[in-house]
C-alpha atoms as a PDB file:
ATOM      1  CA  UNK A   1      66.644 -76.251 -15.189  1.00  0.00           C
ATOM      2  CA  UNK A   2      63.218 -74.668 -16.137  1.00  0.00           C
ATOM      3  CA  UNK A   3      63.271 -71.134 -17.614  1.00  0.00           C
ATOM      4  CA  UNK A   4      60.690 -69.870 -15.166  1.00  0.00           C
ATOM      5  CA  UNK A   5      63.579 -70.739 -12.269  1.00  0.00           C
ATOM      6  CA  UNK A   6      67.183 -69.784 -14.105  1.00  0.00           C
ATOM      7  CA  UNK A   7      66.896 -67.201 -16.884  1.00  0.00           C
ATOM      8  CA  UNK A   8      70.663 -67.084 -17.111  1.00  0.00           C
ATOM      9  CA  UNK A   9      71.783 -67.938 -21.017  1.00  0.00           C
ATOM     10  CA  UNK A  10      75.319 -69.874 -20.947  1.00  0.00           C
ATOM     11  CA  UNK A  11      77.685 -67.649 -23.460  1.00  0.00           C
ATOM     12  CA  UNK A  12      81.387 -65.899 -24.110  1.00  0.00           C
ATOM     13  CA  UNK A  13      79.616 -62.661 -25.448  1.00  0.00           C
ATOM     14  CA  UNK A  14      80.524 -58.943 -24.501  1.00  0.00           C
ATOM     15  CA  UNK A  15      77.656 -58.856 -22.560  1.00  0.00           C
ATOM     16  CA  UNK A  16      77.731 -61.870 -20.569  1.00  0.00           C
ATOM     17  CA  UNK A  17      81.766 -60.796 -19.838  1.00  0.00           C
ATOM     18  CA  UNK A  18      80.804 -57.598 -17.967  1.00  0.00           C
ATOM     19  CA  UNK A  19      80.435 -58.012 -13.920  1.00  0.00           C
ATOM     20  CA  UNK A  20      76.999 -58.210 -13.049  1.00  0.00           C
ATOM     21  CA  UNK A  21      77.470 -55.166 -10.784  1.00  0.00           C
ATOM     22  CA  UNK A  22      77.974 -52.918 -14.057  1.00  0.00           C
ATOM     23  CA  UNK A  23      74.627 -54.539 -15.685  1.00  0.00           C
ATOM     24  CA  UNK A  24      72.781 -53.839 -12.589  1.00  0.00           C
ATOM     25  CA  UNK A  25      73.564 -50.293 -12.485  1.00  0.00           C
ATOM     26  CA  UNK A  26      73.582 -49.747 -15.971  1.00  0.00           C
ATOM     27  CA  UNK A  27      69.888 -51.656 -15.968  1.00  0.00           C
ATOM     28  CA  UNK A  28      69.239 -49.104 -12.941  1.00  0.00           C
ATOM     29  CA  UNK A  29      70.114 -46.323 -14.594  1.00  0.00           C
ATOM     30  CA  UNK A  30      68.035 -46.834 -17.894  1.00  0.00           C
ATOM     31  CA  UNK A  31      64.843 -47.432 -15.618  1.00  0.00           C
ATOM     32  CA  UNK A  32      65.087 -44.159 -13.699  1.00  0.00           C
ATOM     33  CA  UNK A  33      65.328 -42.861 -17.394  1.00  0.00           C
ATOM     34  CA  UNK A  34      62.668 -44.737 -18.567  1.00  0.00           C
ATOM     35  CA  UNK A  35      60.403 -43.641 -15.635  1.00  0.00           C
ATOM     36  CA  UNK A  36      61.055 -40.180 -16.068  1.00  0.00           C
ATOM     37  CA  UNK A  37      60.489 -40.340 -19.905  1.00  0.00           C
ATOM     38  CA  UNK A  38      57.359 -39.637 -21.387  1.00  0.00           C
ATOM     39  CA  UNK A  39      58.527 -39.005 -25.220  1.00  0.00           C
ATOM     40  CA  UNK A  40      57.271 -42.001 -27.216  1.00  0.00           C
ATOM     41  CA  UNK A  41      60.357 -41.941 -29.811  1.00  0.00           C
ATOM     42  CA  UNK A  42      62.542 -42.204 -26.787  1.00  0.00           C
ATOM     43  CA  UNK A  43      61.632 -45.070 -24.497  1.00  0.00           C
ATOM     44  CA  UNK A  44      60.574 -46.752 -28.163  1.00  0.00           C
ATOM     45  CA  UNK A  45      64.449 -46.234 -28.621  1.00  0.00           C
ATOM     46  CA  UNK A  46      65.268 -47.483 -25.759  1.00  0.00           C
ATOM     47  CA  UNK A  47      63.255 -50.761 -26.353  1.00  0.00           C
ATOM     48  CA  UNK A  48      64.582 -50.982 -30.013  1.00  0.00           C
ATOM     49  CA  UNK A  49      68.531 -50.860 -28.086  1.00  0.00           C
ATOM     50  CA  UNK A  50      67.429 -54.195 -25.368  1.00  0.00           C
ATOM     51  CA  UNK A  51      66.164 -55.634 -28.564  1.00  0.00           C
ATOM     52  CA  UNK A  52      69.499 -55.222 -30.064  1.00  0.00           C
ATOM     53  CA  UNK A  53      71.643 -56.083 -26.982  1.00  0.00           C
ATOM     54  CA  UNK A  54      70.086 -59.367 -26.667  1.00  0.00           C
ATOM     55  CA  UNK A  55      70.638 -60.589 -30.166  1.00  0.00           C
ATOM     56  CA  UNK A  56      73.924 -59.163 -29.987  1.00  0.00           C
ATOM     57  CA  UNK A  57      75.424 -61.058 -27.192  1.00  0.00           C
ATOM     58  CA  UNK A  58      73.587 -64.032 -28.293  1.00  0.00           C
ATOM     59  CA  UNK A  59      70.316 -64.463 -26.513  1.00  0.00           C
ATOM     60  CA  UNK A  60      67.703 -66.976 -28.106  1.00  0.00           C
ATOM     61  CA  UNK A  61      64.957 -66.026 -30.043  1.00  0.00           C
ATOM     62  CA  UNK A  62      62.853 -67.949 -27.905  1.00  0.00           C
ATOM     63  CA  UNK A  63      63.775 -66.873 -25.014  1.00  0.00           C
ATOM     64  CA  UNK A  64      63.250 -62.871 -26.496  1.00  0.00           C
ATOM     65  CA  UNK A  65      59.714 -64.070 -27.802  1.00  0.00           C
ATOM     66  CA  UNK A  66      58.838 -65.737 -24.450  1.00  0.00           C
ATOM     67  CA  UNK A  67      59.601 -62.273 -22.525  1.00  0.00           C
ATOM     68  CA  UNK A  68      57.228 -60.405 -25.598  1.00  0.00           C
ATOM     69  CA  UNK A  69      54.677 -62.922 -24.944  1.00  0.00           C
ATOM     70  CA  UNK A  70      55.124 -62.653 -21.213  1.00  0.00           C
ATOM     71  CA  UNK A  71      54.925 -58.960 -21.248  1.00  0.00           C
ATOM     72  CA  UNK A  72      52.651 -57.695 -24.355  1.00  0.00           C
ATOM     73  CA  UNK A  73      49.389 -58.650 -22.635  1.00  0.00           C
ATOM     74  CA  UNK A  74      50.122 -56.001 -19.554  1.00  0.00           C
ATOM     75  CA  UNK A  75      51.466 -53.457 -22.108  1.00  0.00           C
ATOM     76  CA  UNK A  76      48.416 -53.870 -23.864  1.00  0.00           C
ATOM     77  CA  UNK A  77      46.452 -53.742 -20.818  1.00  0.00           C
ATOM     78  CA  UNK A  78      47.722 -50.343 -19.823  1.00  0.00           C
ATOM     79  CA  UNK A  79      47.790 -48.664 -23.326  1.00  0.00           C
ATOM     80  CA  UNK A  80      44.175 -49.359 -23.208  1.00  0.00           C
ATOM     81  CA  UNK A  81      43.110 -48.581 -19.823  1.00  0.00           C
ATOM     82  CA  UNK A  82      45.320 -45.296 -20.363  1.00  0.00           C
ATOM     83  CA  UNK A  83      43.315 -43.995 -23.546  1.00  0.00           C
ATOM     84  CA  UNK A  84      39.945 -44.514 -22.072  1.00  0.00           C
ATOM     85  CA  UNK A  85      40.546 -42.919 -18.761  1.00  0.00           C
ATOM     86  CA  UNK A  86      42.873 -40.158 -19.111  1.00  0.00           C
ATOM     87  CA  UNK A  87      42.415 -36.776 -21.472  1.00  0.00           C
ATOM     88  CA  UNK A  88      44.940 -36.113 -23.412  1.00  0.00           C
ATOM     89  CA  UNK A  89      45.706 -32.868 -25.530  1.00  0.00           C
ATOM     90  CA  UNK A  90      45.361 -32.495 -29.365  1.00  0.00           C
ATOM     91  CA  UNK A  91      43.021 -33.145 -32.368  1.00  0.00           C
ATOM     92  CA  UNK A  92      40.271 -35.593 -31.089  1.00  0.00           C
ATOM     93  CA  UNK A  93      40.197 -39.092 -33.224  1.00  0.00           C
ATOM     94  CA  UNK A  94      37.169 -40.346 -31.418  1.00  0.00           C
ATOM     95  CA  UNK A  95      34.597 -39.242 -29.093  1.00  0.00           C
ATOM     96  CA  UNK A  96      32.119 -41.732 -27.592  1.00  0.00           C
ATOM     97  CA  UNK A  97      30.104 -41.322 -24.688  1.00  0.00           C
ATOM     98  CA  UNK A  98      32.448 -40.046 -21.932  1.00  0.00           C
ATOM     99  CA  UNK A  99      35.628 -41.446 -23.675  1.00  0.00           C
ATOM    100  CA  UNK A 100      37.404 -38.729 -25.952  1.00  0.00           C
ATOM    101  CA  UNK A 101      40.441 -39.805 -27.633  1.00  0.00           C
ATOM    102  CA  UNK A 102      43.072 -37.280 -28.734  1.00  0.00           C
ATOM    103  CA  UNK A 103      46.535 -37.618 -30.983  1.00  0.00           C
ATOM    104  CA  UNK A 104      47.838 -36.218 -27.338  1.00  0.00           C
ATOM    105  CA  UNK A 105      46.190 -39.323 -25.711  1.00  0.00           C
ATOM    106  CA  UNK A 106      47.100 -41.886 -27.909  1.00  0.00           C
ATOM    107  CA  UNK A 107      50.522 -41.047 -28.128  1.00  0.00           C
ATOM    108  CA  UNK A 108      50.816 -40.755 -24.356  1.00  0.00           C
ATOM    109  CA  UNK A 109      49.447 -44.697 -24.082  1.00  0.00           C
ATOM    110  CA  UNK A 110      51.556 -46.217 -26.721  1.00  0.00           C
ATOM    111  CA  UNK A 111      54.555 -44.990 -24.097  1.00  0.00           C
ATOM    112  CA  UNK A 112      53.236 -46.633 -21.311  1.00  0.00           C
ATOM    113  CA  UNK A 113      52.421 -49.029 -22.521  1.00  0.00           C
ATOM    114  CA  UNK A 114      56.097 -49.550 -24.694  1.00  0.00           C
ATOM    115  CA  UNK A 115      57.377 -48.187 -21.328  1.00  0.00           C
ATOM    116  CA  UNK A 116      56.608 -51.420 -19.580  1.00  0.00           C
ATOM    117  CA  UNK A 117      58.250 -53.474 -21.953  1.00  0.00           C
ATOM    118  CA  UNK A 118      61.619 -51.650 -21.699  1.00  0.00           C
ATOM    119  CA  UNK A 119      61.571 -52.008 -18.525  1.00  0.00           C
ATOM    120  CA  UNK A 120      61.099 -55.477 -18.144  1.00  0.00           C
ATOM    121  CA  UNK A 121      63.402 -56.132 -21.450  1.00  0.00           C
ATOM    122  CA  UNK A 122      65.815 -53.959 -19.416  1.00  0.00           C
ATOM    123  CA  UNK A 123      66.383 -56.187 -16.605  1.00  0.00           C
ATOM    124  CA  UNK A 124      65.768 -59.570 -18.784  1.00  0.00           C
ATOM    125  CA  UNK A 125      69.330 -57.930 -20.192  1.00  0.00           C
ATOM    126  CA  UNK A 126      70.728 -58.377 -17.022  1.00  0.00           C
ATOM    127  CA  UNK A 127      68.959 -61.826 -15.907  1.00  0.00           C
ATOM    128  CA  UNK A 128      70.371 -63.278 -19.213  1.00  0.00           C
ATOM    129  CA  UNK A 129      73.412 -62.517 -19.327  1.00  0.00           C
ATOM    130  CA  UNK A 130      74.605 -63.151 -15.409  1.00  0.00           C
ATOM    131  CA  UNK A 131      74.256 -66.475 -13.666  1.00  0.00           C
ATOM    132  CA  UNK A 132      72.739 -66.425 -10.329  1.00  0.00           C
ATOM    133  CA  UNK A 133      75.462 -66.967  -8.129  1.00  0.00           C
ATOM    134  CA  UNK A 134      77.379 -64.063 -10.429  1.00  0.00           C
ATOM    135  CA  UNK A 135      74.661 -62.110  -8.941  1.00  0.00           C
ATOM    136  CA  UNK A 136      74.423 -62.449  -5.276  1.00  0.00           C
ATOM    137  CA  UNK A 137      78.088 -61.668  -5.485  1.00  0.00           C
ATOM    138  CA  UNK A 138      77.620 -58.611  -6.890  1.00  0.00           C
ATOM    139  CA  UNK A 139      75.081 -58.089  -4.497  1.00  0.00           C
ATOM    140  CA  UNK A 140      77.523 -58.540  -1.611  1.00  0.00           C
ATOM    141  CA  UNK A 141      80.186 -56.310  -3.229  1.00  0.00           C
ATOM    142  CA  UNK A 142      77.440 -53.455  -3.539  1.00  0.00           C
ATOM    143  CA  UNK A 143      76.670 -53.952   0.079  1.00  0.00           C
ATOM    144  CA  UNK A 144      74.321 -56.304   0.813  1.00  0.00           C
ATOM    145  CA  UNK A 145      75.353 -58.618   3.708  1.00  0.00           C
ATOM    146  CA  UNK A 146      76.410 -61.811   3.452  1.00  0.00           C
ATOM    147  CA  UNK A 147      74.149 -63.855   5.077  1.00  0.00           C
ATOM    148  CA  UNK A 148      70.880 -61.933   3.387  1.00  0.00           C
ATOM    149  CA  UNK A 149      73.447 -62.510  -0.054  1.00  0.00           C
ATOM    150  CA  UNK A 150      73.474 -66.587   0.664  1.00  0.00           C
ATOM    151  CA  UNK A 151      69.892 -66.658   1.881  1.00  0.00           C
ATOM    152  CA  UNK A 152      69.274 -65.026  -1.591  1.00  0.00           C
ATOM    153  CA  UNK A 153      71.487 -67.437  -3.184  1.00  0.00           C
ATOM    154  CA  UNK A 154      70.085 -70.929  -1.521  1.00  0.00           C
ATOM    155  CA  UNK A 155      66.141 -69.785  -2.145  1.00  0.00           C
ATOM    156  CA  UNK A 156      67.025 -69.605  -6.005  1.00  0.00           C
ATOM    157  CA  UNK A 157      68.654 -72.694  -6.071  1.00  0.00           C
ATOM    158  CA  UNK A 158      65.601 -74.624  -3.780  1.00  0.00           C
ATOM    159  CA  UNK A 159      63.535 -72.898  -6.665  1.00  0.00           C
ATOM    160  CA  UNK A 160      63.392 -75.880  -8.894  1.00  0.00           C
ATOM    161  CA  UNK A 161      64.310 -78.513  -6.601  1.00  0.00           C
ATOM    162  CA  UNK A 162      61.159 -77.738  -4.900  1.00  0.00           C
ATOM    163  CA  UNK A 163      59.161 -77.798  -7.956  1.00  0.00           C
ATOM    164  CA  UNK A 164      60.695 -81.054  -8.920  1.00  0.00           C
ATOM    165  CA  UNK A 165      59.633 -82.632  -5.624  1.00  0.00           C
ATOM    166  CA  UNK A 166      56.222 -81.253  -5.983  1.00  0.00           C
ATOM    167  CA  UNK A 167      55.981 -82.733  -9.370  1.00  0.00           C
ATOM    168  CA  UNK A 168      57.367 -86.097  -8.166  1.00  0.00           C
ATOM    169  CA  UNK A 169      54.969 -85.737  -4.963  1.00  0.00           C
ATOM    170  CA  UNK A 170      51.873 -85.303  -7.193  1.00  0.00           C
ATOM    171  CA  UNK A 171      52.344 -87.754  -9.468  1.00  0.00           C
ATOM    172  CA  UNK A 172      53.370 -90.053  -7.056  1.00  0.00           C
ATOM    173  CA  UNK A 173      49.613 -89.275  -5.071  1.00  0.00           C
ATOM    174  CA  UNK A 174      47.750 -89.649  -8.647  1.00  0.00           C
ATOM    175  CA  UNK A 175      49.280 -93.370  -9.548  1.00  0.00           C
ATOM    176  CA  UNK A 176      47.646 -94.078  -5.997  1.00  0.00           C
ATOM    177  CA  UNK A 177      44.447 -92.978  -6.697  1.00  0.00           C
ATOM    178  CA  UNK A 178      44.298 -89.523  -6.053  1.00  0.00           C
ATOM    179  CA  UNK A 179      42.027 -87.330  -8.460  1.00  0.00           C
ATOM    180  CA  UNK A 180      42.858 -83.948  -9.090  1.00  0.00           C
ATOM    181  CA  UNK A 181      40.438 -82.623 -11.746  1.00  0.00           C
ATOM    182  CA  UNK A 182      37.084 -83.960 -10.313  1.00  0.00           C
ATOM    183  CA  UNK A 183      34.866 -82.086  -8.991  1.00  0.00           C
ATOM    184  CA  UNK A 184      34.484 -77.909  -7.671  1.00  0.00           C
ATOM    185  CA  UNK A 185      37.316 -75.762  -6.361  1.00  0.00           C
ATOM    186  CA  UNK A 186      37.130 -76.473  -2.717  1.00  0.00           C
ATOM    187  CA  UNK A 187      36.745 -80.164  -3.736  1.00  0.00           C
ATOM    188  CA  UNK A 188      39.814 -79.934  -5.848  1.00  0.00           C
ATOM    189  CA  UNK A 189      41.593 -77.538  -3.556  1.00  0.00           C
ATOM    190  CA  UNK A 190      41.284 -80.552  -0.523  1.00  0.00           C
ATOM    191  CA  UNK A 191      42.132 -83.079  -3.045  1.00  0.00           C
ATOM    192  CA  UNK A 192      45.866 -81.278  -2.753  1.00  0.00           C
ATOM    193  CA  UNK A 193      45.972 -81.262   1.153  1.00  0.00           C
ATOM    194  CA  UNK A 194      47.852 -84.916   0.871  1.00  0.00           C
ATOM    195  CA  UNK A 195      50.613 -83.198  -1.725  1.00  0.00           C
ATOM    196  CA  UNK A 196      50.815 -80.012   0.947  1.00  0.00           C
ATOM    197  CA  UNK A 197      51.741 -81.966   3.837  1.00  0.00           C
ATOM    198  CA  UNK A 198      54.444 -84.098   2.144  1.00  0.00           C
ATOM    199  CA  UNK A 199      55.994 -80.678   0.767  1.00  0.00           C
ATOM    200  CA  UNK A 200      55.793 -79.794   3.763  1.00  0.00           C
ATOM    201  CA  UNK A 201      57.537 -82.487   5.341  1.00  0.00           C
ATOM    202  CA  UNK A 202      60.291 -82.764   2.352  1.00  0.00           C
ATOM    203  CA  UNK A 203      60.926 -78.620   2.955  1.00  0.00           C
ATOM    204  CA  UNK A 204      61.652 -79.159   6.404  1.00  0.00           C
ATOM    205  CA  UNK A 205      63.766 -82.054   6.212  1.00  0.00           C
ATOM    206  CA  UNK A 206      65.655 -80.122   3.265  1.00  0.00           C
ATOM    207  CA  UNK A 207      66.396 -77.520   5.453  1.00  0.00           C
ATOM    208  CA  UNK A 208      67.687 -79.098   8.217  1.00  0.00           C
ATOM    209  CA  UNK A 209      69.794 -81.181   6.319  1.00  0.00           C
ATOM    210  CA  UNK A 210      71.226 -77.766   5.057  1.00  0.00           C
ATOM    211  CA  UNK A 211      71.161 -76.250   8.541  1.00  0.00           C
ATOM    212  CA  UNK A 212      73.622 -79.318   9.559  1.00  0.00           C
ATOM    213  CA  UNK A 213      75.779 -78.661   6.681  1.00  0.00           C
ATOM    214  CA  UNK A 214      75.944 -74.721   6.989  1.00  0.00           C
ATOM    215  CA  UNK A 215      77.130 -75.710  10.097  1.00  0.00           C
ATOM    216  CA  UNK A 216      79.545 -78.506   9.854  1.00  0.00           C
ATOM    217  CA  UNK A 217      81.478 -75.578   7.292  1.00  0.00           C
ATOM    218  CA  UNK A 218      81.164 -73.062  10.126  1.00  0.00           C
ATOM    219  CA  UNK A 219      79.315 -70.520   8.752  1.00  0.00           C
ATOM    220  CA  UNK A 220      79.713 -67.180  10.561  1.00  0.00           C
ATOM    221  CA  UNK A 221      82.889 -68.553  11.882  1.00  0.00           C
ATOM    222  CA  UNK A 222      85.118 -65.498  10.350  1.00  0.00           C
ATOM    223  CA  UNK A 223      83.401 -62.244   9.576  1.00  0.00           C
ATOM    224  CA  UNK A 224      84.434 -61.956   6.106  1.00  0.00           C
ATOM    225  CA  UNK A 225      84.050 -64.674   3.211  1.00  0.00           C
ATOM    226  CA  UNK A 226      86.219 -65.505   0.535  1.00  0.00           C
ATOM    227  CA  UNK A 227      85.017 -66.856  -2.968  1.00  0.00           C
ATOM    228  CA  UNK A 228      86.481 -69.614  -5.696  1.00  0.00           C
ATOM    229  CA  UNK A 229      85.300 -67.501  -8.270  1.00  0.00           C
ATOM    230  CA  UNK A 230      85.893 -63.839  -7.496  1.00  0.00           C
ATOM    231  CA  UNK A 231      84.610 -60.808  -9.387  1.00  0.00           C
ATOM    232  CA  UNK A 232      86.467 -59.051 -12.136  1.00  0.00           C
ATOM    233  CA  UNK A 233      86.190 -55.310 -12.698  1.00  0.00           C
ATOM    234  CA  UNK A 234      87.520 -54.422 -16.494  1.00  0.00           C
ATOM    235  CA  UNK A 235      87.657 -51.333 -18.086  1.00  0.00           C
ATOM    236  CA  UNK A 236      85.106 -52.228 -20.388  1.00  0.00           C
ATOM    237  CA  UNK A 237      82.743 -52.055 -17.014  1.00  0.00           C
ATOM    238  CA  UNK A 238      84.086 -48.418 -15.834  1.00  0.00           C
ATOM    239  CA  UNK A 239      83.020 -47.604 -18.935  1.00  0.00           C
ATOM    240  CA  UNK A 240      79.519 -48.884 -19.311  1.00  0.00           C
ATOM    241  CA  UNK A 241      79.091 -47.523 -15.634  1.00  0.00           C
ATOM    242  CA  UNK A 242      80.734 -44.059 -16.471  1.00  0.00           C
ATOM    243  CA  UNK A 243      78.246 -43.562 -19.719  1.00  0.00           C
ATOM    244  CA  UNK A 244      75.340 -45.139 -18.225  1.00  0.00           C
ATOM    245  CA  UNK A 245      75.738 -42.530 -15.280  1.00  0.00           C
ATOM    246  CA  UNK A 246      76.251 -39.675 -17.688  1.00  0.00           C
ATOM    247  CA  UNK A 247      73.674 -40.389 -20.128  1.00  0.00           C
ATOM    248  CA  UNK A 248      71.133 -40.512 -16.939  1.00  0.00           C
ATOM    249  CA  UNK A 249      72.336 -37.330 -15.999  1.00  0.00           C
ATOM    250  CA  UNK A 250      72.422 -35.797 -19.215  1.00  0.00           C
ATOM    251  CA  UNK A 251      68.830 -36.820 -19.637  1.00  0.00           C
ATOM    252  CA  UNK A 252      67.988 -35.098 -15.807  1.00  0.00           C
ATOM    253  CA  UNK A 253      69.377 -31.863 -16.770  1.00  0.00           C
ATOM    254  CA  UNK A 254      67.517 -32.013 -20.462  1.00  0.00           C
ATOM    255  CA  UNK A 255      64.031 -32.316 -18.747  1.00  0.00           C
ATOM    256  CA  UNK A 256      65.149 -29.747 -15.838  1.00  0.00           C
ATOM    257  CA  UNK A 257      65.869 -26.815 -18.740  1.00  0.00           C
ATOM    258  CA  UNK A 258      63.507 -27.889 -21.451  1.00  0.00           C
END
C-alpha cells in the first residue's frame, strides 16, 4: 500500500505497543503545548524528542526524511514570511526599505517556523506507530459513534483501492488512444472526462456492492458492536497519559506566573 494512503510502520516497539488512545492524547497534549510556546529552545526540544521517538521505536529513515521533505518547504515558508512582516524586539541585524530585522525577530521565526514541524512530526508519531483500524477503535472508545467510526474506517481503506482503479482506468484509456499531455489545460483537463465517468461508475458500483454486504451482516442490528481485536489499556499507557497531562499543565501554570 502507498505511503501517501497507510503511514502505519509494521513493528513490536514500545511505541507501537501503547493503545492508540494514549498516543492521541499524548500527541494532543504536546500540540496545545506547542501552540502556546513561543521559546525557541523549547519547541526545538520538543522536535529534537519526535526525532528521537521515531528512531527509537524503529521508524525508517525514509519515512522520517520524507515527512522533513514534506514539511521543511512550509516551515521555511513561514520563517520567512514571519521576519519580513512582523517587528520584532532587540538589536537590528538588517534594515532595508520597510523590512527591519531584529535578534527579537529572527528568533521569533525560527519557532514558527520549527513549530510547524513539531507539530506535524508530533502526529506522524502517532500515524506510525498505530494501524488504521487501531485507530478508529480508539476513536470509538473516546466517543465517537460507531457508524461515523466505520465510515472513517471504510474511506481509508477505499483510499488506495480507488487510486489503483484510477491508475488501471487511465492506462487502460491511453493504450486506446487517449492523449493526456497534448495540448492546453482545458484541452488536457477534457482529455480526462472519459477516466471521470468510469471512476465514477466503478465508485458507485463499489459502494453498492458494500451497501449489500453491510447489510447482509446486519449492520445496526444491535446497538453496540463487539471487536476480534479489542483494545488493551497497560500501565505503561496510564502513565504516558498521566505525564503527558501533567507536563501540559505544568507548562499552563509556568506561562500563567512567569
Amino acid at each position: 500500500m502507498s505511503l501517501v494512503y497507510d503511514l502505519y510502520q509494521p513493528g513490536g516497539s514500545w511505541l507501537h505497543r501503547l493503545d492508540p488512545r494514549s498516543k492521541l492524547l499524548c500527541a494532543l497534549c504536546l500540540c496545545v503545548a506547542l501552540l502556546l510556546a513561543r521559546e525557541l529552545w523549547l519547541i526545538a526540544a520538543l522536535l529534537l524528542l519526535t526525532q528521537v521517538v521515531l528512531l527509537s521505536a524503529g521508524i525508517a529513515r525514509q519515512r522520517i526524511g520524507w515527512v522533513w521533505k514534506l514539511a521543511l518547504p512550509t516551515m521555511l515558508l513561514i520563517a520567512v514570511m514571519w521576519l519580513l512582516l512582523y517587528r520584532g524586539e532587540g538589536r537590528t541585524l538588517l534594515a532595508f526599505w520597510r523590512i527591519e530585522i531584529s535578534s527579537g525577530n529572527l528568533i521569533d521565526a525560527l519557532a514558527m517556523g520549527l513549530r510547524l514541524g513539531a507539530l506535524a512530526f508530533t502526529f506522524f508519531c502517532f500515524l506510525f506507530s498505530s494501524e488504521q483500524d487501531a485507530i478508529v477503535q480508539g476513536l470509538v472508545a473516546l466517543g465517537l459513534p460507531y457508524r461515523a467510526g466505520l465510515t472513517l474506517a471504510i474511506a481509508l481503506r477505499q483510499l488506495p483501492t480507488m487510486a489503483n482503479a484510477l491508475r488501471t482506468i487511465s492506462q487502460a484509456q491511453q493504450a486506446r488512444g487517449l492523449d493526456l499531455s497534448r495540448g492546453g489545460l482545458l484541452q488536457r483537463a477534457h482529455a480526462y472526462i472519459p477516466i471521470t465517468i468510469a471512476m465514477f461508475i466503478s465508485a458507485i458500483r463499489s459502494a453498492e456492492r458494500l451497501a449489500h454486504a453491510l447489510e447482509s451482516r446486519a449492520l445496526g442490528a444491535r446497538p453496540r458492536r463487539t471487536s476480534l481485536h479489542p483494545l488493551r489499556w497497560s500501565s505503561a499507557d496510564t502513565c504516558l497519559t498521566v505525564v503527558s497531562a501533567l507536563m501540559l499543565v505544568g507548562w499552563l501554570v509556568w506561562r500563567l506566573l512567569v
